[in-house]
Protein backbone atom coordinates (compact mmCIF):
# COMPACT_ATOMS: atom_id res chain seq x y z
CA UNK A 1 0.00 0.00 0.00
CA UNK A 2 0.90 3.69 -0.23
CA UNK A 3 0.14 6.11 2.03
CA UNK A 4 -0.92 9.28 1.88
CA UNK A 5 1.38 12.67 2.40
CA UNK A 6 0.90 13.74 5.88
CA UNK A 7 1.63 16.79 6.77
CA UNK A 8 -0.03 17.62 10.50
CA UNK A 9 1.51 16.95 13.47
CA UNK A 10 0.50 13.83 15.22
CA UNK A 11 1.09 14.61 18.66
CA UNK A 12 2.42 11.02 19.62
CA UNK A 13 5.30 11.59 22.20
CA UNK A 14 8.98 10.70 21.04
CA UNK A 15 10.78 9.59 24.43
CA UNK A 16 14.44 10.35 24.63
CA UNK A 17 16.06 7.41 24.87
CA UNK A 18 19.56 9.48 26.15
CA UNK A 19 19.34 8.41 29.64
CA UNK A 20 17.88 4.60 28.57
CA UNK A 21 20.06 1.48 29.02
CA UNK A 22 21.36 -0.69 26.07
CA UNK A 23 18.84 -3.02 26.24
CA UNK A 24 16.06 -1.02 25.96
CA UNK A 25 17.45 1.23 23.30
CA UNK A 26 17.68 -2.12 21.47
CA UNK A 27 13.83 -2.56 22.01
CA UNK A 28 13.04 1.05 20.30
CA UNK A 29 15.63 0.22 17.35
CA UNK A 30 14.06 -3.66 16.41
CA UNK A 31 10.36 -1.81 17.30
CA UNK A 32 8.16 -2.94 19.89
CA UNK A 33 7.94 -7.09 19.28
CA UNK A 34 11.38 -6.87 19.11
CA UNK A 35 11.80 -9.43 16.07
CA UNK A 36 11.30 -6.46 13.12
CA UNK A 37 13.15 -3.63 11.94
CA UNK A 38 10.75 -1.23 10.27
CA UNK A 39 13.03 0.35 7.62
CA UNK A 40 12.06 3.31 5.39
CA UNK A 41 14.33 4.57 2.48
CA UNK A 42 14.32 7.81 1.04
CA UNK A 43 14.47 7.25 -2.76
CA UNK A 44 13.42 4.10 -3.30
CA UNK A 45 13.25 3.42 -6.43
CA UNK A 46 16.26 5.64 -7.61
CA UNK A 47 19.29 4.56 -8.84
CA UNK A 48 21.21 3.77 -5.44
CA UNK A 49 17.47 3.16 -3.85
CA UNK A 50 16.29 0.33 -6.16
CA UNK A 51 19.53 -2.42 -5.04
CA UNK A 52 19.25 -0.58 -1.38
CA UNK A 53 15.32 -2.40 -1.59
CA UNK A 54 16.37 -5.40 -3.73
CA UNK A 55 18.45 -6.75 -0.69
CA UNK A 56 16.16 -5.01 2.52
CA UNK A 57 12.78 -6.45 0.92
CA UNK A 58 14.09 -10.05 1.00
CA UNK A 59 16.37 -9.88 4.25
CA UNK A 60 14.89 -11.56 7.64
CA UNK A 61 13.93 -9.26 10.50
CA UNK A 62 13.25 -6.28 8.10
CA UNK A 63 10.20 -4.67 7.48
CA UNK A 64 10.46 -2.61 4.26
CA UNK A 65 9.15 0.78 3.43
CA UNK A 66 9.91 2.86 0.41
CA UNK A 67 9.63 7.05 -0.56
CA UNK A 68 9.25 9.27 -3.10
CA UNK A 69 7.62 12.37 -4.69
CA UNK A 70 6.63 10.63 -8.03
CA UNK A 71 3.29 8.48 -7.50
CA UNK A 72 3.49 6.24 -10.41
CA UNK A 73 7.37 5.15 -10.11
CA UNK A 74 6.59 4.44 -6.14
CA UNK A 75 4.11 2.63 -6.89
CA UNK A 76 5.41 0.62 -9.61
CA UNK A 77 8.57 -0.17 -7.27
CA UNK A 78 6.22 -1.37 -4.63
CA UNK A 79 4.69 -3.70 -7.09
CA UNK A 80 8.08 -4.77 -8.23
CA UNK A 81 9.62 -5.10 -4.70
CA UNK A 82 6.46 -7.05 -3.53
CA UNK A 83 6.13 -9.67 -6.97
CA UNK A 84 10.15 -10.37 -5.80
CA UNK A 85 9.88 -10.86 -2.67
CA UNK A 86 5.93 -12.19 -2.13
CA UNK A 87 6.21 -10.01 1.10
CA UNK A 88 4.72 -7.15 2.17
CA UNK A 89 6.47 -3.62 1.36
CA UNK A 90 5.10 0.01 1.90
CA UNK A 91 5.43 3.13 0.21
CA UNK A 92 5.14 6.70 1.26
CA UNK A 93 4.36 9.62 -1.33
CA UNK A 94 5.83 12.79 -0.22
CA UNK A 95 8.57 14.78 0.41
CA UNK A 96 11.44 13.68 3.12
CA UNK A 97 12.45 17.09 3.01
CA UNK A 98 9.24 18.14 3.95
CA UNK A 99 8.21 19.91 7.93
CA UNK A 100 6.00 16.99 8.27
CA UNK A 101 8.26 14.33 7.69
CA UNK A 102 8.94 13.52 11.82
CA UNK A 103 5.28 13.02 12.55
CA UNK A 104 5.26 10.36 9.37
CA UNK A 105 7.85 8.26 10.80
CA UNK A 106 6.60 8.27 13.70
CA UNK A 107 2.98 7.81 12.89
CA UNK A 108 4.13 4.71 10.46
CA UNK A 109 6.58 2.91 13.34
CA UNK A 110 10.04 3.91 11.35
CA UNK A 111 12.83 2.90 13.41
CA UNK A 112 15.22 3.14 10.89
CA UNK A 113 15.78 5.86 7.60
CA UNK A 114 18.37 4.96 4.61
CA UNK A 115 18.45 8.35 2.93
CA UNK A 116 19.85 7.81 -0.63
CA UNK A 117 18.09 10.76 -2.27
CA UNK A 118 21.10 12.59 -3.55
CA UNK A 119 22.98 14.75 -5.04
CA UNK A 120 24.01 15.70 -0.93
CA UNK A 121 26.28 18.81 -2.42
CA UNK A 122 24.72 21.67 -1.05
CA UNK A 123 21.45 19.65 0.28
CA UNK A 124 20.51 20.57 4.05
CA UNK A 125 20.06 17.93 7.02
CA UNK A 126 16.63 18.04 6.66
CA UNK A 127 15.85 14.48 6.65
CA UNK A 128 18.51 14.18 9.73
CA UNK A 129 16.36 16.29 11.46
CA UNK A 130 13.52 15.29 11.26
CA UNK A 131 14.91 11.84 12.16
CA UNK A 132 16.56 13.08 15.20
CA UNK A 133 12.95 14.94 15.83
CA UNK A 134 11.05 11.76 15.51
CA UNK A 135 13.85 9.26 17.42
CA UNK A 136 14.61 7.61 14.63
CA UNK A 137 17.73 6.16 13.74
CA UNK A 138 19.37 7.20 9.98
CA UNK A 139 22.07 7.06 7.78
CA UNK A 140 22.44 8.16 4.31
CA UNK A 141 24.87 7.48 1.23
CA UNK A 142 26.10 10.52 0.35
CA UNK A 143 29.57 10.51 -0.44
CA UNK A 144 30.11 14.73 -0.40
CA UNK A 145 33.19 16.16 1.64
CA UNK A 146 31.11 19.22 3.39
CA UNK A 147 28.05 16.93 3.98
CA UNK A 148 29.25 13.83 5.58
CA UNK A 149 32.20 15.59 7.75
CA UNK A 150 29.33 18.56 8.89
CA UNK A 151 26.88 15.87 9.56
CA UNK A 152 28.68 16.59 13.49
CA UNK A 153 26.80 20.28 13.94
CA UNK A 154 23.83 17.38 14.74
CA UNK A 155 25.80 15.74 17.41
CA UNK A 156 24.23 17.45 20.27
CA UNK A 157 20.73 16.63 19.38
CA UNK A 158 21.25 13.38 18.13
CA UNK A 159 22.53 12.14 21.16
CA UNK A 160 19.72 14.06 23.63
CA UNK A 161 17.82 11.90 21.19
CA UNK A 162 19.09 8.87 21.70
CA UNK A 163 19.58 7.93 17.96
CA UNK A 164 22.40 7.26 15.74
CA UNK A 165 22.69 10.13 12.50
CA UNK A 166 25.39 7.56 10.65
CA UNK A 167 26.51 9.95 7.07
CA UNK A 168 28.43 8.50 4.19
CA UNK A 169 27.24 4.92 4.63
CA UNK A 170 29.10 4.62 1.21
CA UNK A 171 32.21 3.27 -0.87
CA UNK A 172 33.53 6.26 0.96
CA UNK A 173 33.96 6.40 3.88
CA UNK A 174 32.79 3.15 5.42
CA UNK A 175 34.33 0.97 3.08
CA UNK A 176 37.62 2.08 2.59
CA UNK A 177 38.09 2.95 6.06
CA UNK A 178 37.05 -0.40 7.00
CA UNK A 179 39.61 -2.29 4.78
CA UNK A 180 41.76 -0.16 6.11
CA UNK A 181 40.70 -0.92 9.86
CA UNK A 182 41.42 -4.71 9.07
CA UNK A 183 44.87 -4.57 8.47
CA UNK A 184 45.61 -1.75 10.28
CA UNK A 185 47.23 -4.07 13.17
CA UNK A 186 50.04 -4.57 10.36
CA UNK A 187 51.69 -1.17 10.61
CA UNK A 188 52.88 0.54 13.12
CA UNK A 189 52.80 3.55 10.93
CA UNK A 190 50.40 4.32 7.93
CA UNK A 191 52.44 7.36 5.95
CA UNK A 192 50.15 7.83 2.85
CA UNK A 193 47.20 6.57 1.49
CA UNK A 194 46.25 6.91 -2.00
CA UNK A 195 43.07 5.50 -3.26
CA UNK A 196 39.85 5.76 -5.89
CA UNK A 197 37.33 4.02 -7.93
CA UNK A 198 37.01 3.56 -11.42
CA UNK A 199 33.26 2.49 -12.78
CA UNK A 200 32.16 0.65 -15.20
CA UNK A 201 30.82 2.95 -18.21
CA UNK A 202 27.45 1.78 -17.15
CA UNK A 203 25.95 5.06 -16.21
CA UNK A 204 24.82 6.14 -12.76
CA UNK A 205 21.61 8.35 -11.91
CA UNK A 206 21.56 11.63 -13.24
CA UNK A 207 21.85 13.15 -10.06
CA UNK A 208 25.09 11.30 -8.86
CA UNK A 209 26.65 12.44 -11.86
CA UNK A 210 25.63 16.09 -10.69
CA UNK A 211 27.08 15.33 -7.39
CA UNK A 212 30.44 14.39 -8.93
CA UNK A 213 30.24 16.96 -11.44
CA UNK A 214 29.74 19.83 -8.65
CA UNK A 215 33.68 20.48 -7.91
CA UNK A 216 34.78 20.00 -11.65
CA UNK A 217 37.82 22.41 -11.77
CA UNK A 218 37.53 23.45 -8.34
CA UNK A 219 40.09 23.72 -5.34
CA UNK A 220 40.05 20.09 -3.48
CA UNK A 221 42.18 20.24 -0.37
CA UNK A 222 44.28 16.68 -0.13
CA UNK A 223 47.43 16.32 2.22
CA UNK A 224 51.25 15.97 0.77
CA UNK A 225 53.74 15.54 3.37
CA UNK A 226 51.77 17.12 6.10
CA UNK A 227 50.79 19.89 4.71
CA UNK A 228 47.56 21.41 2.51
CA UNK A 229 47.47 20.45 -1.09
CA UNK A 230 45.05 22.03 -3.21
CA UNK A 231 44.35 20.31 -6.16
CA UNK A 232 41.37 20.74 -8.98
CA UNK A 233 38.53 18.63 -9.40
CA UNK A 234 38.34 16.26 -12.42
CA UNK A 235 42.26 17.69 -13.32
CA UNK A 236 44.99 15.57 -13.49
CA UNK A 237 44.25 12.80 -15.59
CA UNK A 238 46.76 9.94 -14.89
CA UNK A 239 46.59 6.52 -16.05
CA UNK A 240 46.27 3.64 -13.93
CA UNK A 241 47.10 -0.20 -14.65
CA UNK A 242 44.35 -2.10 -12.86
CA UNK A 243 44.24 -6.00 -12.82
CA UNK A 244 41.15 -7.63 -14.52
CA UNK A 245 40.63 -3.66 -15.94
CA UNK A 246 43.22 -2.65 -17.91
CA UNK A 247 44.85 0.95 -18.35
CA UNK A 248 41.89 3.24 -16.64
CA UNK A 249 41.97 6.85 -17.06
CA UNK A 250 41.44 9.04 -13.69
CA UNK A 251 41.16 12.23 -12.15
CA UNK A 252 41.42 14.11 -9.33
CA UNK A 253 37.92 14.01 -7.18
CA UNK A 254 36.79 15.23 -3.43
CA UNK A 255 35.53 12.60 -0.77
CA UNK A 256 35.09 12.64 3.24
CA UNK A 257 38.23 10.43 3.39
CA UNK A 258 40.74 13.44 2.84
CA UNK A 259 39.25 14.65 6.32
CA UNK A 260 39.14 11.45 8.45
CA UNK A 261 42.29 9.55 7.02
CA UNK A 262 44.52 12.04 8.78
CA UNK A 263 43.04 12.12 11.62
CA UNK A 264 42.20 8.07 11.96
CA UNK A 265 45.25 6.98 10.62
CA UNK A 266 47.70 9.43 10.98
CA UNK A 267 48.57 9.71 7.37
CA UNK A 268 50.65 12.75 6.09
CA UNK A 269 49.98 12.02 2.04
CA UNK A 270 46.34 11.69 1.28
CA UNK A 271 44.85 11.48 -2.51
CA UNK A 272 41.72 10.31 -4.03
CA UNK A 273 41.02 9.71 -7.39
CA UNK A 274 38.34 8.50 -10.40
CA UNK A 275 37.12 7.87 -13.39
CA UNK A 276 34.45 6.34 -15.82
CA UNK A 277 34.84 3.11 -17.26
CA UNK A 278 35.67 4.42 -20.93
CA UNK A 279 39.00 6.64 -21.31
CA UNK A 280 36.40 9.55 -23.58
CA UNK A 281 34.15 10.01 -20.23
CA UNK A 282 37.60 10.70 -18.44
CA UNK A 283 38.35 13.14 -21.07
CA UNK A 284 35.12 14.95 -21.33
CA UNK A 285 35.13 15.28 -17.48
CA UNK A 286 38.53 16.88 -17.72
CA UNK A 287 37.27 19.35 -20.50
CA UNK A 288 33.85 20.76 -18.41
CA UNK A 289 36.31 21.44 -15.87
CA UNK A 290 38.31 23.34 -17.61
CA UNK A 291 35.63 25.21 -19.18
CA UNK A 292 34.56 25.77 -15.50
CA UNK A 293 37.46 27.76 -14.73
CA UNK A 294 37.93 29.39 -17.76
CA UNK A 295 34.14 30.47 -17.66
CA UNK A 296 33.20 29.33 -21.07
CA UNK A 297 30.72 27.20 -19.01
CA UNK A 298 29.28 28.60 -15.78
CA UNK A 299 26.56 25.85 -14.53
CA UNK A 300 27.77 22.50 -14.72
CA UNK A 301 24.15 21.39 -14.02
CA UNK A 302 23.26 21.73 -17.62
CA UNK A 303 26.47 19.86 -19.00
CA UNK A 304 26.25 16.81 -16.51
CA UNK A 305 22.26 16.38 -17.97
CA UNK A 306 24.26 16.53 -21.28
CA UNK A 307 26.81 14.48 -20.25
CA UNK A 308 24.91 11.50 -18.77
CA UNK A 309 22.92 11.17 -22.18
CA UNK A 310 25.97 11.00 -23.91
CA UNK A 311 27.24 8.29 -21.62
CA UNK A 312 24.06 6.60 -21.87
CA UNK A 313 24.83 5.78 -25.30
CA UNK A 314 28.60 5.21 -24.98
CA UNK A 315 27.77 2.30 -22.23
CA UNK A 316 27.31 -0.51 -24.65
CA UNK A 317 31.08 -0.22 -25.30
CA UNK A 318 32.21 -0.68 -21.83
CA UNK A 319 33.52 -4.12 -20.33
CA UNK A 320 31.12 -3.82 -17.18
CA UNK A 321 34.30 -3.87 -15.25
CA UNK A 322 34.67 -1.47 -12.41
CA UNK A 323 37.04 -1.11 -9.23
CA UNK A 324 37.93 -0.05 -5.95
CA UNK A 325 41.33 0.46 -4.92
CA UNK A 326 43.19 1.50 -1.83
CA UNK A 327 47.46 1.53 -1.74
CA UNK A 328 48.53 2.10 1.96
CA UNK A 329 52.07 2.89 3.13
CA UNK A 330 53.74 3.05 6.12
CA UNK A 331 55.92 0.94 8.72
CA UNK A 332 55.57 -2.96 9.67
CA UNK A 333 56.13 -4.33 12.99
CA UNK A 334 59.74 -4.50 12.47
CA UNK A 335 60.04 -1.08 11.36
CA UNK A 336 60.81 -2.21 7.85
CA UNK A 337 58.49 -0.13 4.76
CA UNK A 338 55.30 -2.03 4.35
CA UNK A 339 52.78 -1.36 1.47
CA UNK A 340 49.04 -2.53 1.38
CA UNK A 341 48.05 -3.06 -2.16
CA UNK A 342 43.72 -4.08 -1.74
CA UNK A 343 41.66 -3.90 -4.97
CA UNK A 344 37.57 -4.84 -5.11
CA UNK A 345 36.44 -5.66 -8.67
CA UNK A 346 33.19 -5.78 -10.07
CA UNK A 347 32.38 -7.76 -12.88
CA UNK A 348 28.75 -7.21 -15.08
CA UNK A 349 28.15 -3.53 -13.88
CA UNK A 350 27.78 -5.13 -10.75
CA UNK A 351 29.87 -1.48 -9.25
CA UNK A 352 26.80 0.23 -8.03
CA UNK A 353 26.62 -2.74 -5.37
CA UNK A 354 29.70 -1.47 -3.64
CA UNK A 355 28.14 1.74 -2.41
CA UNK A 356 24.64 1.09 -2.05
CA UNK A 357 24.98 -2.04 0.08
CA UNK A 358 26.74 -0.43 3.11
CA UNK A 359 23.72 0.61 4.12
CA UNK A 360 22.12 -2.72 3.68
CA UNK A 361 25.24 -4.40 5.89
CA UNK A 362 24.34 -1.95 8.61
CA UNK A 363 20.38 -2.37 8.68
CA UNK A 364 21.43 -6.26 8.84
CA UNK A 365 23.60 -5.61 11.88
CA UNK A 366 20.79 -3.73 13.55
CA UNK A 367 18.13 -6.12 12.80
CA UNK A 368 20.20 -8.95 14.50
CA UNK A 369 20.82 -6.56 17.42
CA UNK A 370 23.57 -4.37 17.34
CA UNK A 371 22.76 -0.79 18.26
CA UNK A 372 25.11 2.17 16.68
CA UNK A 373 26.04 4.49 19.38
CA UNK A 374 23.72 8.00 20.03
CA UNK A 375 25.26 10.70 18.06
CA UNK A 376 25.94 12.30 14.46
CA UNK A 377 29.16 11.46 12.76
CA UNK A 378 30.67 9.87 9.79
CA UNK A 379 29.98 6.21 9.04
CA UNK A 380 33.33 4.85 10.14
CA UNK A 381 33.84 1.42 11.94
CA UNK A 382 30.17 0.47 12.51
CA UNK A 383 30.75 -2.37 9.87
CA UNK A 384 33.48 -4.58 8.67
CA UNK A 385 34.61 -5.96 5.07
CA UNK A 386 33.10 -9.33 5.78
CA UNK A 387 29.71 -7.68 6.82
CA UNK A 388 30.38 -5.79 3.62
CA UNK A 389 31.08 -8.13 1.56
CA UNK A 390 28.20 -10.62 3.15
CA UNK A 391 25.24 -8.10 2.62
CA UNK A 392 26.29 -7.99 -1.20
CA UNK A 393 26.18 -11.97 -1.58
CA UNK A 394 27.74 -12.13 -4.81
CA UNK A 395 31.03 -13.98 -5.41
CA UNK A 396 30.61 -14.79 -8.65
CA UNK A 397 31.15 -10.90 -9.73
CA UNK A 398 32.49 -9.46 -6.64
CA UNK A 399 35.95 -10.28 -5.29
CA UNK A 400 38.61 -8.37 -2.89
CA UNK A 401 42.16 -8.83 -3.79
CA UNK A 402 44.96 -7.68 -0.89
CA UNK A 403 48.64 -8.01 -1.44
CA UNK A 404 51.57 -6.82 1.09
CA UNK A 405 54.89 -5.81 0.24
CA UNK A 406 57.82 -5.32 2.59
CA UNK A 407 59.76 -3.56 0.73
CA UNK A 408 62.86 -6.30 1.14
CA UNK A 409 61.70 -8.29 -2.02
């Protein structure tokens, strides 16, 4: 079923759960029978949304309710969802951005919001808000720099709350930071970390590709020996020699990572980088940003719409091949130079897995009990790679590859 937009207030009391025990913040978060998660996802049957629901609507313990403005497409993911699964699932019609959001969760038993209504550049923390304003725990995908790492002016309230405001429950940061995590015990010094994705030429939703596009020839602050780096967005354009991928082309890009590595890790050299699965989307990304700063083009909105059509067609000559990497350097135990090499591959466009199932790892956890801690912060170390890896369930086109080097070979 769908319901209706509500917009009143329904007067049900949210109780902080701040001063409550473990246990029964456990209650609230698995809902009141304590056997069902009652999930809701904003964007549901988006491009990030639709695999986000695939997984929830068949998972055990999960009760499944999708979101979105357009009628018609909810509805016709609802369908969809429910002749996959032959379970129930939900939809909402309105607008999670809306004042009246907090009294729908509440009035509809949400314990849990996956926000993956994007692009996040320049969005507010509306739907955080509300969540916090309802008791409801949340997380979202978004993958920008000023969003995830400002998610923390929400701290305050989210833990007078007594609920969990989880950003970037992504590729990056909760991914890469949790490979990192698990063979962290394997240096006693990380140095630099240099890392990035390239896709498969399989095209994305319009709007990530307006997220990406947003800081095309703009200043994006990385670390180099300590110090502030600036470097411009979708510049650069190196060429990397991927296993299973060949020679990829990529660029210079801004994630949450250039914030938390140093910090987490200690690292001095931080760089991020990416690119589309065929060498001419690399190149057209590098030409719109310099356009950008030369002014010939002044609203990238217009050229990523452009852009994404002409990528549409293009896909048919990609591999499907797309890939994560991560090189780490540092000290081992012995205080010999140790490298991490760790590469995740996805075969058959199979890429858009890798960050929409983070969330999906973590509303697992939750379901069989584990409760995030009260507060608003990046989505670092709530999950691991094999909780990762697990909530994807796909071997077949899905693998992780790590190597270590001591530098004595």
């Amino acid at each position: 079923m769908i319901w209706p937009k509500l917009l009143s207030k329904s007067g049900i009391f949210a109780a902080s759960a701040a001063s409550l025990p473990q246990a029964q913040r456990m209650i609230d978060c698995l809902g009141k029978n304590g056997m069902t998660l009652r999930v809701l996802v904003v964007g549901g049957y988006g491009n990030f949304g639709s695999i986000v629901c695939r997984h929830l609507v068949v998972a055990p313990g999960i009760e499944l309710v999708i979101s979105g403005r357009d009628p018609h497409k909810l509805q016709r993911k609802v369908d969809e969802l429910k002749s996959q699964s032959n379970t129930a699932c939900e939809g909402w019609c309105g607008d999670a951005m809306g004042a009246g959001f907090a009294s729908v969760l509440r009035s509809m038993n949400i314990k849990w919001v996956i926000h993956t209504g994007g692009p996040f550049q320049g969005q507010s923390y509306a739907v955080a808000q509300s969540c916090i304003d309802a008791g409801v725990n949340y997380c979202d995908l978004s993958d920008c720099r000023t969003f995830v790492n400002g998610v923390s002016v929400l701290d305050a309230q989210a833990r007078q709350a007594g609920v969990a405001i989880l950003s970037g429950c992504s590729s990056v940061p909760t991914l890469s930071c949790a490979i990192i995590d698990q063979y962290r015990y394997r240096f006693t010094r990380i140095d630099s970390i240099e890392h990035g994705i390239s896709s498969s030429a399989k095209m994305p939703g319009l709007s990530t590709v307006e997220g990406v596009l947003a800081y095309a020839g703009k200043p994006i602050k990385q670390l180099r020996h300590g110090q502030v780096h600036e470097v411009l967005g979708w510049q650069d354009l190196t060429l990397r020699k991927m296993p299973e991928l060949g020679t990829r082309v990529l660029a210079n890009v801004d994630v949450p990572d250039m914030d938390i590595f140093a910090g987490r890790y200690g690292a001095h050299t931080l760089s991020f980088k990416a690119g589309a699965g065929l060498k001419l989307g690399g190149v057209a990304n590098y030409l719109l940003a310099q356009a950008l700063r030369w002014g010939v083009v002044r609203d990238h909105l217009a050229w990523a719409a452009r852009l994404h059509r002409l990528g549409t067609w293009f896909e048919r000559f990609g591999d499907g091949k797309s890939a994560m990497y991560i090189d780490v350097n540092g000290l081992g135990a012995e205080g010999q130079p140790l490298s991490l090499a760790v590469q995740l591959t996805a075969l058959n466009d199979k890429g858009p897995e890798i960050p929409s199932c983070a969330a999906v790892a973590l509303a697992l956890k939750v379901a069989q009990g584990y409760v995030p801690e009260p507060g608003a912060r990046p989505c670092v170390g709530e999950i691991t790679v094999d909780e990762y890896m697990a909530a994807i369930n796909d071997p077949a086109n899905l693998s992780l590859a790590v190597h270590f080097s001591d530098g004595q070979g």
